[in-house]
N, C-alpha and C. Protein backbone atom coordinates (compact mmCIF):
# COMPACT_ATOMS: atom_id res chain seq x y z
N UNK A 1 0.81 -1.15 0.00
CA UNK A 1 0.00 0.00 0.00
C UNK A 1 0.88 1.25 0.00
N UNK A 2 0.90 2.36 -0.66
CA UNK A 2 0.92 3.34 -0.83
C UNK A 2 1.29 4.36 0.19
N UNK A 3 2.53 4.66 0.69
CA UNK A 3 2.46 5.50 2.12
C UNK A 3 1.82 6.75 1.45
N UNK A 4 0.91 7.29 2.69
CA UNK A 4 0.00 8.60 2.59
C UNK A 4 1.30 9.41 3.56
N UNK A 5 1.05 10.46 3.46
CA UNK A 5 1.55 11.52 4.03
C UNK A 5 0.73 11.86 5.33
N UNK A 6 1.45 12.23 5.92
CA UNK A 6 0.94 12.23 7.39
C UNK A 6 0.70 13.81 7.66
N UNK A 7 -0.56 14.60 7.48
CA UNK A 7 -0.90 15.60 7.07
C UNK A 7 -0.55 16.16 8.59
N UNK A 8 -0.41 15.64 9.65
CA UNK A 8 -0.22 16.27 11.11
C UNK A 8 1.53 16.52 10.98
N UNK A 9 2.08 16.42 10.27
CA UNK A 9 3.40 16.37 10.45
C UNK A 9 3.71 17.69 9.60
N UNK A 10 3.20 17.66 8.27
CA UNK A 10 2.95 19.21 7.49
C UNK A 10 3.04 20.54 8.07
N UNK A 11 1.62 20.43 8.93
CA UNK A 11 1.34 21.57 9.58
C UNK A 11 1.98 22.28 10.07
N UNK A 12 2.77 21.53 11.46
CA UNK A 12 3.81 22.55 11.78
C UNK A 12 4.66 23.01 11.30
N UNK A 13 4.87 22.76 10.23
CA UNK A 13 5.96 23.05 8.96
C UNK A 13 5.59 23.98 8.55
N UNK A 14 4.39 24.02 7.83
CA UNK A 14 3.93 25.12 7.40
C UNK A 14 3.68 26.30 8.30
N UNK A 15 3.20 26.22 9.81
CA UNK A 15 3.09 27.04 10.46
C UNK A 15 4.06 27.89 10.97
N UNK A 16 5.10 26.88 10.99
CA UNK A 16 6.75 27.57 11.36
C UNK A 16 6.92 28.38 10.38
N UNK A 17 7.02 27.79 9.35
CA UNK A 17 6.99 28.81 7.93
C UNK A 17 6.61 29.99 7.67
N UNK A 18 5.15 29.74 8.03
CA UNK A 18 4.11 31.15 8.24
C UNK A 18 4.84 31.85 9.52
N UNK A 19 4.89 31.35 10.39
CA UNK A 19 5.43 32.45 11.56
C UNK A 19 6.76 33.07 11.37
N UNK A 20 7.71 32.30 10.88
CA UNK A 20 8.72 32.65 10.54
C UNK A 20 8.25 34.65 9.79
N UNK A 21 7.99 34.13 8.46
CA UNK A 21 7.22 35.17 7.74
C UNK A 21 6.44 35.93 8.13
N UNK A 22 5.76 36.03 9.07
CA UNK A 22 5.27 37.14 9.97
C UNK A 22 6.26 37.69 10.77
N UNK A 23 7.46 36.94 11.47
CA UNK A 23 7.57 37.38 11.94
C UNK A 23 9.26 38.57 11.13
N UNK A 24 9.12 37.73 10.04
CA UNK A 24 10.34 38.69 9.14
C UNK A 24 9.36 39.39 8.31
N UNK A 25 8.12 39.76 8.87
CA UNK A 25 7.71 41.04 7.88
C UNK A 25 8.07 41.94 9.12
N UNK A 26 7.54 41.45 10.54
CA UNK A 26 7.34 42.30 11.18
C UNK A 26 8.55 42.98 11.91
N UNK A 27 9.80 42.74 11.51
CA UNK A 27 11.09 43.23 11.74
C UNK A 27 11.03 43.60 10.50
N UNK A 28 10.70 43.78 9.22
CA UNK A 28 10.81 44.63 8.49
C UNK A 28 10.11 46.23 8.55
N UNK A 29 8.93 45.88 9.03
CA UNK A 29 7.93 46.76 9.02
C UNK A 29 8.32 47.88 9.93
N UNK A 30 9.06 46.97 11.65
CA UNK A 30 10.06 48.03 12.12
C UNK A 30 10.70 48.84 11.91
N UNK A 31 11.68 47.81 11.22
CA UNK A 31 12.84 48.19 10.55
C UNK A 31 12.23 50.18 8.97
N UNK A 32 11.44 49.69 8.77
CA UNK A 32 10.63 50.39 8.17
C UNK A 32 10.40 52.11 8.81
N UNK A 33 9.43 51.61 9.85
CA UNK A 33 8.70 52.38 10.89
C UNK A 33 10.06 53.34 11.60
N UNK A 34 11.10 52.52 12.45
CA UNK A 34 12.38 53.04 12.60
C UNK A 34 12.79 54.11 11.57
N UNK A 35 13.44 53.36 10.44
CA UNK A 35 13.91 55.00 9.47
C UNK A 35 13.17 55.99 9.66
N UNK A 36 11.24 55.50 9.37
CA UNK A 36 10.70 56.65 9.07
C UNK A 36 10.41 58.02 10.34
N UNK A 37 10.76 57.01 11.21
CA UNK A 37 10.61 58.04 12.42
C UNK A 37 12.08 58.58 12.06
N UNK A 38 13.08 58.11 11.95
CA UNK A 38 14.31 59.13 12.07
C UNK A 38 14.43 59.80 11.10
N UNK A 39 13.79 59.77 9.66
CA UNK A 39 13.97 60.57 8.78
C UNK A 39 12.73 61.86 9.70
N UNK A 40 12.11 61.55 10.42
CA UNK A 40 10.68 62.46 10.25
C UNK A 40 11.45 63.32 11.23
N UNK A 41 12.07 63.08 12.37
CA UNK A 41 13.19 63.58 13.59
C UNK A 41 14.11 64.06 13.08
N UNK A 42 15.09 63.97 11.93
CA UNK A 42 15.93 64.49 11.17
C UNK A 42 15.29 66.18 10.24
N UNK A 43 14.12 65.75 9.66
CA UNK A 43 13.46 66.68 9.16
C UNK A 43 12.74 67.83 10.16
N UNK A 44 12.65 67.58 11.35
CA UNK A 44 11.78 68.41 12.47
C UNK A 44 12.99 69.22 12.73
N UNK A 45 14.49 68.25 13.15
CA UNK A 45 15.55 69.31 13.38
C UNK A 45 15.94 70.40 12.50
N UNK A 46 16.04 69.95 11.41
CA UNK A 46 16.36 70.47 9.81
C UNK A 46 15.52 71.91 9.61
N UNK A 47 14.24 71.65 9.90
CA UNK A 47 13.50 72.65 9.59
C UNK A 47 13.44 73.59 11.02
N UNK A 48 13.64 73.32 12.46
CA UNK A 48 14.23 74.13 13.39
C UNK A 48 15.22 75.13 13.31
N UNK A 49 16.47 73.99 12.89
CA UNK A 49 17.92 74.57 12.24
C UNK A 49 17.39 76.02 11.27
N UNK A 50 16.85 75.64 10.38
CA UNK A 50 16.23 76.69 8.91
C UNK A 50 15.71 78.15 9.50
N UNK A 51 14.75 77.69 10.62
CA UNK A 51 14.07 78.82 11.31
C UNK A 51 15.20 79.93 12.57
N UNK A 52 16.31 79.08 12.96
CA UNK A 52 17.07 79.52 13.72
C UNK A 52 17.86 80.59 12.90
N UNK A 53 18.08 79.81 11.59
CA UNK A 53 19.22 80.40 10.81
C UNK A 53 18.74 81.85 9.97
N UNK A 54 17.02 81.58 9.88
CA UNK A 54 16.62 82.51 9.24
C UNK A 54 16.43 83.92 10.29
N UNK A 55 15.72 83.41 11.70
CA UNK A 55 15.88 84.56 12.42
C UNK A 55 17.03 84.93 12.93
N UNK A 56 18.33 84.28 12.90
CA UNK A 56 19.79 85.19 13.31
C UNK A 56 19.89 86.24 11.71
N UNK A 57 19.85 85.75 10.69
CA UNK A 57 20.04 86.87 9.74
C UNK A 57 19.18 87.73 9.90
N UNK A 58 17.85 87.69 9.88
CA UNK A 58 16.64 89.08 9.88
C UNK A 58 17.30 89.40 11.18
N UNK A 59 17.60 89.51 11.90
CA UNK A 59 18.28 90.23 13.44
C UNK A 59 19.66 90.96 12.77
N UNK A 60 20.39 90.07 12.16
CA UNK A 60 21.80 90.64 11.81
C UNK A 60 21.18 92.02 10.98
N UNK A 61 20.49 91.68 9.97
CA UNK A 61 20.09 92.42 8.79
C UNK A 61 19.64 93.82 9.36
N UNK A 62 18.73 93.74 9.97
CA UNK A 62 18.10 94.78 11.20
C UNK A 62 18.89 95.69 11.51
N UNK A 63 20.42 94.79 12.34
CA UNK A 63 21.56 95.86 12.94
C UNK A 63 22.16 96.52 12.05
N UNK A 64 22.57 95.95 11.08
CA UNK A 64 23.01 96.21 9.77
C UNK A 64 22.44 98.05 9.46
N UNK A 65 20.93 97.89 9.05
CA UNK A 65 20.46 98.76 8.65
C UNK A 65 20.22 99.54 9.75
N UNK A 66 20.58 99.51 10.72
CA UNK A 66 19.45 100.84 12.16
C UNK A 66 21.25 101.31 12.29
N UNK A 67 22.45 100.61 12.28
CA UNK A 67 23.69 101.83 12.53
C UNK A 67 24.50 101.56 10.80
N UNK A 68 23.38 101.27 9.54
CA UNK A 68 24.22 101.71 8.17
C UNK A 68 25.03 102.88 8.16
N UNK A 69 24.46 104.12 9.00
CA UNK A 69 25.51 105.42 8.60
C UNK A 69 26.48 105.53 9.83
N UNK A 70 26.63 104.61 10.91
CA UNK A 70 27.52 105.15 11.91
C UNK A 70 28.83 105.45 11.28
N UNK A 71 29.43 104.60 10.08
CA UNK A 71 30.73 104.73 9.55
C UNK A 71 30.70 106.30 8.77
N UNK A 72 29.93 106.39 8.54
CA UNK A 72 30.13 107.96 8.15
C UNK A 72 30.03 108.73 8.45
N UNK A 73 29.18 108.83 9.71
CA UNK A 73 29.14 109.70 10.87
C UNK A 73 30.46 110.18 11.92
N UNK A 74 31.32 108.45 11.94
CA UNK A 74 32.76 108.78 12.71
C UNK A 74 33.46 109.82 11.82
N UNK A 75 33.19 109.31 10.26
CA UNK A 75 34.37 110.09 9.37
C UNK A 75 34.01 111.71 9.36
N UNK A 76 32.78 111.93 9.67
CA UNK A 76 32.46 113.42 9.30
C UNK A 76 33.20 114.36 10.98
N UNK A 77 33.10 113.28 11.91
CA UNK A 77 33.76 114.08 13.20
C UNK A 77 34.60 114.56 13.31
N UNK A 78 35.38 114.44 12.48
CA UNK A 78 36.70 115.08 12.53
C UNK A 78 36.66 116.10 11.87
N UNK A 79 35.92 116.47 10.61
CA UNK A 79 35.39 117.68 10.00
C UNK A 79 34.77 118.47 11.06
N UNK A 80 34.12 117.95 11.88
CA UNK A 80 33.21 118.83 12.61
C UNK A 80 34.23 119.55 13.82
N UNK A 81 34.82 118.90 14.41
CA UNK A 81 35.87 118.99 15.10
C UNK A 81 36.70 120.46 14.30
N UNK A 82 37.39 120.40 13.46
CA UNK A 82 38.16 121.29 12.82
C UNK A 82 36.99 122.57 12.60
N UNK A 83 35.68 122.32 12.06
CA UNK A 83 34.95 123.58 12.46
C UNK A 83 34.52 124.05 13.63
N UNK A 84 34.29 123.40 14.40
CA UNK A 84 34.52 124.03 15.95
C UNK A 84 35.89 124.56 16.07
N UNK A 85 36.88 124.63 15.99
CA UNK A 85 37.70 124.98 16.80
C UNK A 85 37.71 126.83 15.24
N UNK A 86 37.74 126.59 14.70
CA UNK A 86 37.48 127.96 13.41
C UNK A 86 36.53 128.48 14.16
N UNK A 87 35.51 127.93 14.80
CA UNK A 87 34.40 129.24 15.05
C UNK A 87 35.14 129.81 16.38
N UNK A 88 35.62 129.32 17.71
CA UNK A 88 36.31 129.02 18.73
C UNK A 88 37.55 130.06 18.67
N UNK A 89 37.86 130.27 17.54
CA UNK A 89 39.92 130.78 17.67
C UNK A 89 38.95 131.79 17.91
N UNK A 90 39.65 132.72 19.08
CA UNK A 90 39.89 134.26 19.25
C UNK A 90 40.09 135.24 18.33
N UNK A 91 41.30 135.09 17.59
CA UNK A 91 42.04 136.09 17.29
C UNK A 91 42.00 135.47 15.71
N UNK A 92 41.10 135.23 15.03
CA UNK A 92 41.02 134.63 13.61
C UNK A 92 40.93 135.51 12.59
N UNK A 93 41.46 135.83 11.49
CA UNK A 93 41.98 136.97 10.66
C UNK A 93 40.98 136.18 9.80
N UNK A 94 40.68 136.96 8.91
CA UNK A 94 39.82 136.27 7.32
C UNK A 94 40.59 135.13 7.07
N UNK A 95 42.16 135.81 6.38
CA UNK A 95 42.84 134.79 5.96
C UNK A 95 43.01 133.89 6.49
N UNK A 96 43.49 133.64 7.78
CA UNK A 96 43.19 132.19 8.86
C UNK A 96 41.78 131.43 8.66
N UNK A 97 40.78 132.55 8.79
CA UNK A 97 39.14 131.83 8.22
C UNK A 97 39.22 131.00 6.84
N UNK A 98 39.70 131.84 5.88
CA UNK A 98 40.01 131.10 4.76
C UNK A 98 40.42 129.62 4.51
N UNK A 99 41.67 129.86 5.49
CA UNK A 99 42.42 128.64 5.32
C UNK A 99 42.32 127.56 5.92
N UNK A 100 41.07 127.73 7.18
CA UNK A 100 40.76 127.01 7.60
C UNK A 100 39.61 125.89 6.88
N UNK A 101 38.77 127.03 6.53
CA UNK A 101 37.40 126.78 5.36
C UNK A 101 38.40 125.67 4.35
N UNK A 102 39.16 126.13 3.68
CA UNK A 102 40.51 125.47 2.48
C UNK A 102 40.29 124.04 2.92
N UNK A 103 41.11 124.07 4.32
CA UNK A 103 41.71 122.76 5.08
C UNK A 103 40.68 121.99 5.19
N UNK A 104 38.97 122.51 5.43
CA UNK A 104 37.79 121.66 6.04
C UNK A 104 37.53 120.79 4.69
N UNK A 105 37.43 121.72 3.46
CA UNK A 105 37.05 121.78 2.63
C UNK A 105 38.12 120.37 1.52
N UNK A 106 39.02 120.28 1.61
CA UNK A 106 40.31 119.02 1.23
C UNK A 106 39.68 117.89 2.29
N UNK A 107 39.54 117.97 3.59
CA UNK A 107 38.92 117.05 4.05
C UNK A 107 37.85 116.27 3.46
N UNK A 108 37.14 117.24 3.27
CA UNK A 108 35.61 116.67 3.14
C UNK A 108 36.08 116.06 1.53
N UNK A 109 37.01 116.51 0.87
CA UNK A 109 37.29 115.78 -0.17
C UNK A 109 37.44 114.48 -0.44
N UNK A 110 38.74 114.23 0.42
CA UNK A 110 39.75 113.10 0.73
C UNK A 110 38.64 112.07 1.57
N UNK A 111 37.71 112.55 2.22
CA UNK A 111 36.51 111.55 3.12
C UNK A 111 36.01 111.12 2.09
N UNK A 112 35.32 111.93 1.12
CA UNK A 112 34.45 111.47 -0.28
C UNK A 112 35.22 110.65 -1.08
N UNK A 113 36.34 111.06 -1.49
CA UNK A 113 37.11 110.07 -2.27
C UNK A 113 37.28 108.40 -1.31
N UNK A 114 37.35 109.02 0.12
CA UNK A 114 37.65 107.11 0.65
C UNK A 114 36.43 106.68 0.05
N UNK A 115 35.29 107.08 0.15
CA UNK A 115 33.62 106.68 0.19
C UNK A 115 33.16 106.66 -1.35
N UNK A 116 34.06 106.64 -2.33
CA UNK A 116 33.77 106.77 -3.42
C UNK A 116 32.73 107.32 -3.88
N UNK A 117 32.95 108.62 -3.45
CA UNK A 117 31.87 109.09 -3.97
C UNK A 117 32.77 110.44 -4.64
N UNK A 118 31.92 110.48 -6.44
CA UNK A 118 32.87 111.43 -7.05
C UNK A 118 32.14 112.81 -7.55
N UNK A 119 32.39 114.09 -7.16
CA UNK A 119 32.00 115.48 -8.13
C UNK A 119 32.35 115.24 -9.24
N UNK A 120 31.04 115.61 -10.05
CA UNK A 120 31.03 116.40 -11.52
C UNK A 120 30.73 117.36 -11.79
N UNK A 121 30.71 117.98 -13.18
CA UNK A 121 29.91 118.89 -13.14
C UNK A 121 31.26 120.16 -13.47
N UNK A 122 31.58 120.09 -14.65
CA UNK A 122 32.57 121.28 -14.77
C UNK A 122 32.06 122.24 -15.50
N UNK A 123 32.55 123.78 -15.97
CA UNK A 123 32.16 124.79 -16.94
C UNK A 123 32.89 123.79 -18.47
N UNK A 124 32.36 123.96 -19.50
CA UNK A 124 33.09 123.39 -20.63
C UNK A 124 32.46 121.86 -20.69
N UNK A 125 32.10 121.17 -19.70
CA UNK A 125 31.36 120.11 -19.99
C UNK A 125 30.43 119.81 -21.08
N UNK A 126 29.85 118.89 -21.49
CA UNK A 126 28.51 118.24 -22.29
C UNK A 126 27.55 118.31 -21.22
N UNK A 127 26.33 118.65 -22.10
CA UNK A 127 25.66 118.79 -21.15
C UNK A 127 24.85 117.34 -20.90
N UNK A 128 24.81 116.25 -19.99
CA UNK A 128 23.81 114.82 -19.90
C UNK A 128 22.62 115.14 -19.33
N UNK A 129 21.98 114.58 -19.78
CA UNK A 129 20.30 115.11 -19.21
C UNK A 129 19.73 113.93 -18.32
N UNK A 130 21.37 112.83 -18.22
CA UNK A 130 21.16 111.56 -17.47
C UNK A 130 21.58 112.42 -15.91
N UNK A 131 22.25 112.87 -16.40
CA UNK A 131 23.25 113.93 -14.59
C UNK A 131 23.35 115.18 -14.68
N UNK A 132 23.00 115.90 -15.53
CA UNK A 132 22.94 117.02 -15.34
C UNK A 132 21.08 117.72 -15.42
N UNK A 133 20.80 118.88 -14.66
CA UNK A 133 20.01 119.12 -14.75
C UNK A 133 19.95 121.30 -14.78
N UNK A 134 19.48 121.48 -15.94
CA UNK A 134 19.48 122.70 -16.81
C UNK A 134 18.73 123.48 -16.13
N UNK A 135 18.96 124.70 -15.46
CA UNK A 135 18.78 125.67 -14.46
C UNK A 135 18.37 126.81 -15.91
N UNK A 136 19.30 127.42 -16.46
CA UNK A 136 18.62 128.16 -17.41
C UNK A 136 19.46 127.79 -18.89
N UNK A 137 19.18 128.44 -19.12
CA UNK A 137 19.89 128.45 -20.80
C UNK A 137 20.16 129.87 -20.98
N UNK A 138 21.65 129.88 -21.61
CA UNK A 138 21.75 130.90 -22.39
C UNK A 138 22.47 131.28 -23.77
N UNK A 139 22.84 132.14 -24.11
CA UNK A 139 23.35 131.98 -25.58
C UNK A 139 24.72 132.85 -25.66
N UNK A 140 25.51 131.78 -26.44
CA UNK A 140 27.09 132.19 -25.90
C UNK A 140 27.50 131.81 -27.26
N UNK A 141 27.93 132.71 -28.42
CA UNK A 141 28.75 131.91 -29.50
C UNK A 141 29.99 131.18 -29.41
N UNK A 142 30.73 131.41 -28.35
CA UNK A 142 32.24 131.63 -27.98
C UNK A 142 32.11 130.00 -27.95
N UNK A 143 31.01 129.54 -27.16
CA UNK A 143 31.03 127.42 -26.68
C UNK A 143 29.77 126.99 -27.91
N UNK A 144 30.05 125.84 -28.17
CA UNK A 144 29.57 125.04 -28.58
C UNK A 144 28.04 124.52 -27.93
N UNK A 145 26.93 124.44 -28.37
CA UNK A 145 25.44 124.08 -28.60
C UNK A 145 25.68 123.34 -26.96
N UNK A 146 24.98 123.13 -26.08
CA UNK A 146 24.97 121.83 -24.99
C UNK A 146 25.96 122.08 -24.35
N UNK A 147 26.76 123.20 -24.59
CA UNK A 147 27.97 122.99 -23.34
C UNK A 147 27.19 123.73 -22.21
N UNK A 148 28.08 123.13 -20.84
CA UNK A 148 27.78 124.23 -19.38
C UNK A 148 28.63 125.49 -19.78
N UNK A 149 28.01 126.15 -19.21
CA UNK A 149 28.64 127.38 -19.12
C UNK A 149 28.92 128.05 -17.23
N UNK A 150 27.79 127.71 -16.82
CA UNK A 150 28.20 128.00 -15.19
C UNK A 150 27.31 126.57 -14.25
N UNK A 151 28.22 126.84 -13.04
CA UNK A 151 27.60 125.40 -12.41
C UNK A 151 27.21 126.28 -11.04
N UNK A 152 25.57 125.93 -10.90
CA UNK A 152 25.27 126.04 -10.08
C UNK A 152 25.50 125.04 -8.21
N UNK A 153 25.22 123.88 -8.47
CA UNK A 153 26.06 122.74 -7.82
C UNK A 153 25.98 121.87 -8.72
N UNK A 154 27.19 121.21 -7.56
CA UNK A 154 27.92 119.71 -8.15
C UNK A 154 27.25 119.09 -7.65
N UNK A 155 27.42 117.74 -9.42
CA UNK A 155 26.57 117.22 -9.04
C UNK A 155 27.63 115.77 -8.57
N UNK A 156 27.07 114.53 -7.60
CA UNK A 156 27.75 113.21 -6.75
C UNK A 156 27.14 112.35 -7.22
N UNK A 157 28.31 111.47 -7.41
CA UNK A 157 27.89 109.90 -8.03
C UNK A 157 28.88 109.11 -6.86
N UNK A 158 27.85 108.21 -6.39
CA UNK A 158 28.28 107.10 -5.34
C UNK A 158 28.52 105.80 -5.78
N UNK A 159 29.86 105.50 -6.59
CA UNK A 159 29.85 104.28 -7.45
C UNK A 159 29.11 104.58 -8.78
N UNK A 160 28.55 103.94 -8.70
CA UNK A 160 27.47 103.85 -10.58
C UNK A 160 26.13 104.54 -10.02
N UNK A 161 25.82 105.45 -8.85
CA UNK A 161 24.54 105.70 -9.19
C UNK A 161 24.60 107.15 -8.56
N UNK A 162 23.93 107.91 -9.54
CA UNK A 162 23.37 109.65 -9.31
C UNK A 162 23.13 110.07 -7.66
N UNK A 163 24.13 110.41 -7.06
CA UNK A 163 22.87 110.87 -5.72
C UNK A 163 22.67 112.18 -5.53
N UNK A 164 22.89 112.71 -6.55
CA UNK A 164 22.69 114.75 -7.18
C UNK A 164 23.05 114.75 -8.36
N UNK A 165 22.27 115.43 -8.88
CA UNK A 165 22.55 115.94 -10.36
C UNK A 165 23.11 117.06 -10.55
N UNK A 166 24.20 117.03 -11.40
CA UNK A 166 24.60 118.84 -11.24
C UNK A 166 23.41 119.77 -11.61
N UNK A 167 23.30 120.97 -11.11
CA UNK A 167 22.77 122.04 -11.82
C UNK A 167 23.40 123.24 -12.13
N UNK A 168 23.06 123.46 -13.43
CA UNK A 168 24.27 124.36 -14.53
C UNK A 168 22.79 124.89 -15.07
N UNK A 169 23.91 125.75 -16.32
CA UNK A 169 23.34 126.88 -17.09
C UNK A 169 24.14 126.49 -18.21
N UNK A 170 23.13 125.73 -19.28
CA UNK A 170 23.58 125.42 -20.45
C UNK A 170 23.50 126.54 -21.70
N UNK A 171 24.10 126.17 -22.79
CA UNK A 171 24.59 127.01 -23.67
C UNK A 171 23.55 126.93 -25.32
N UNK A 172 22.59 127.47 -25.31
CA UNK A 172 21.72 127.33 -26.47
C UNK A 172 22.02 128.29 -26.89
N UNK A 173 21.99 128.00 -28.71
CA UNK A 173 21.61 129.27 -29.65
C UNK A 173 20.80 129.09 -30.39
């Protein structure tokens, strides 16, 4: 006769099997669950970090802009300084006034030049209607169509951009 298989002997085979497999899903599923919590804990810090980093700059940025002119404020003290002591002298002759005015006056130069910032604006110039701005007109054969002829003020350029326009008295005929 025919040996049958002994279907009680199967079972636990198969059941080991099955448990096995449950139980290597369920260390996967951990294993799973694990990353996703540390990616999700990685991302909570990440985006903390982002918010920290963003409010130290808007704070920096802030200081930045509320003392932007202190550096030019130190540089002008020393100008101011030298006109106090001109109003101050006792015994100040014109010419001493003069030369003092001279001396303030090279300062305030040599400050502008650190600060790049440059005067234009001469008699004999072209006239630009980008930087210059035409106070009157008058008629002069001696210059050429568009030239200045007198400068009312100079005009300052801070790097590449206008921060006064000269005003002159151009030359039409």
């Amino acid at each position: 006769m025919p040996k049958t298989k002994d279907k009680s002997s199967e079972k636990p085979k198969q059941k080991i099997k099955k448990d096995k497999q449950k139980l290597a899903g369920k260390k996967e599923e951990k294993k799973v669950k694990d990353q996703y919590d540390e990616l999700q804990d990685r991302h909570i810090r990440l985006k903390a970090e982002f918010d920290n980093f963003r409010r130290r700059k808007a704070e920096e940025i802030s200081r930045l802009l509320q003392y932007d002119g202190e550096n030019v404020i130190l540089g002008f003290l020393p100008i101011l300084d030298d006109i106090n002591r001109m109003i101050d002298s006792e015994d100040a002759s014109n010419e001493s006034l003069l030369d003092g005015i001279g001396l303030v006056q090279s300062k305030i130069s040599k400050y502008f030049d650190s600060l790049n910032i440059e005067p234009y604006g001469e008699k004999g110039d072209k006239m630009d209607t980008d930087i210059h701005d035409a106070m009157l007109t008058q008629s002069d054969d001696k210059h050429e169509e568009d030239t200045i002829l007198e400068v009312f003020e100079k005009g300052y350029t801070y790097r590449d951009k206008v921060l006064r326009h000269a005003k002159v008295i151009v030359n039409k005929k």
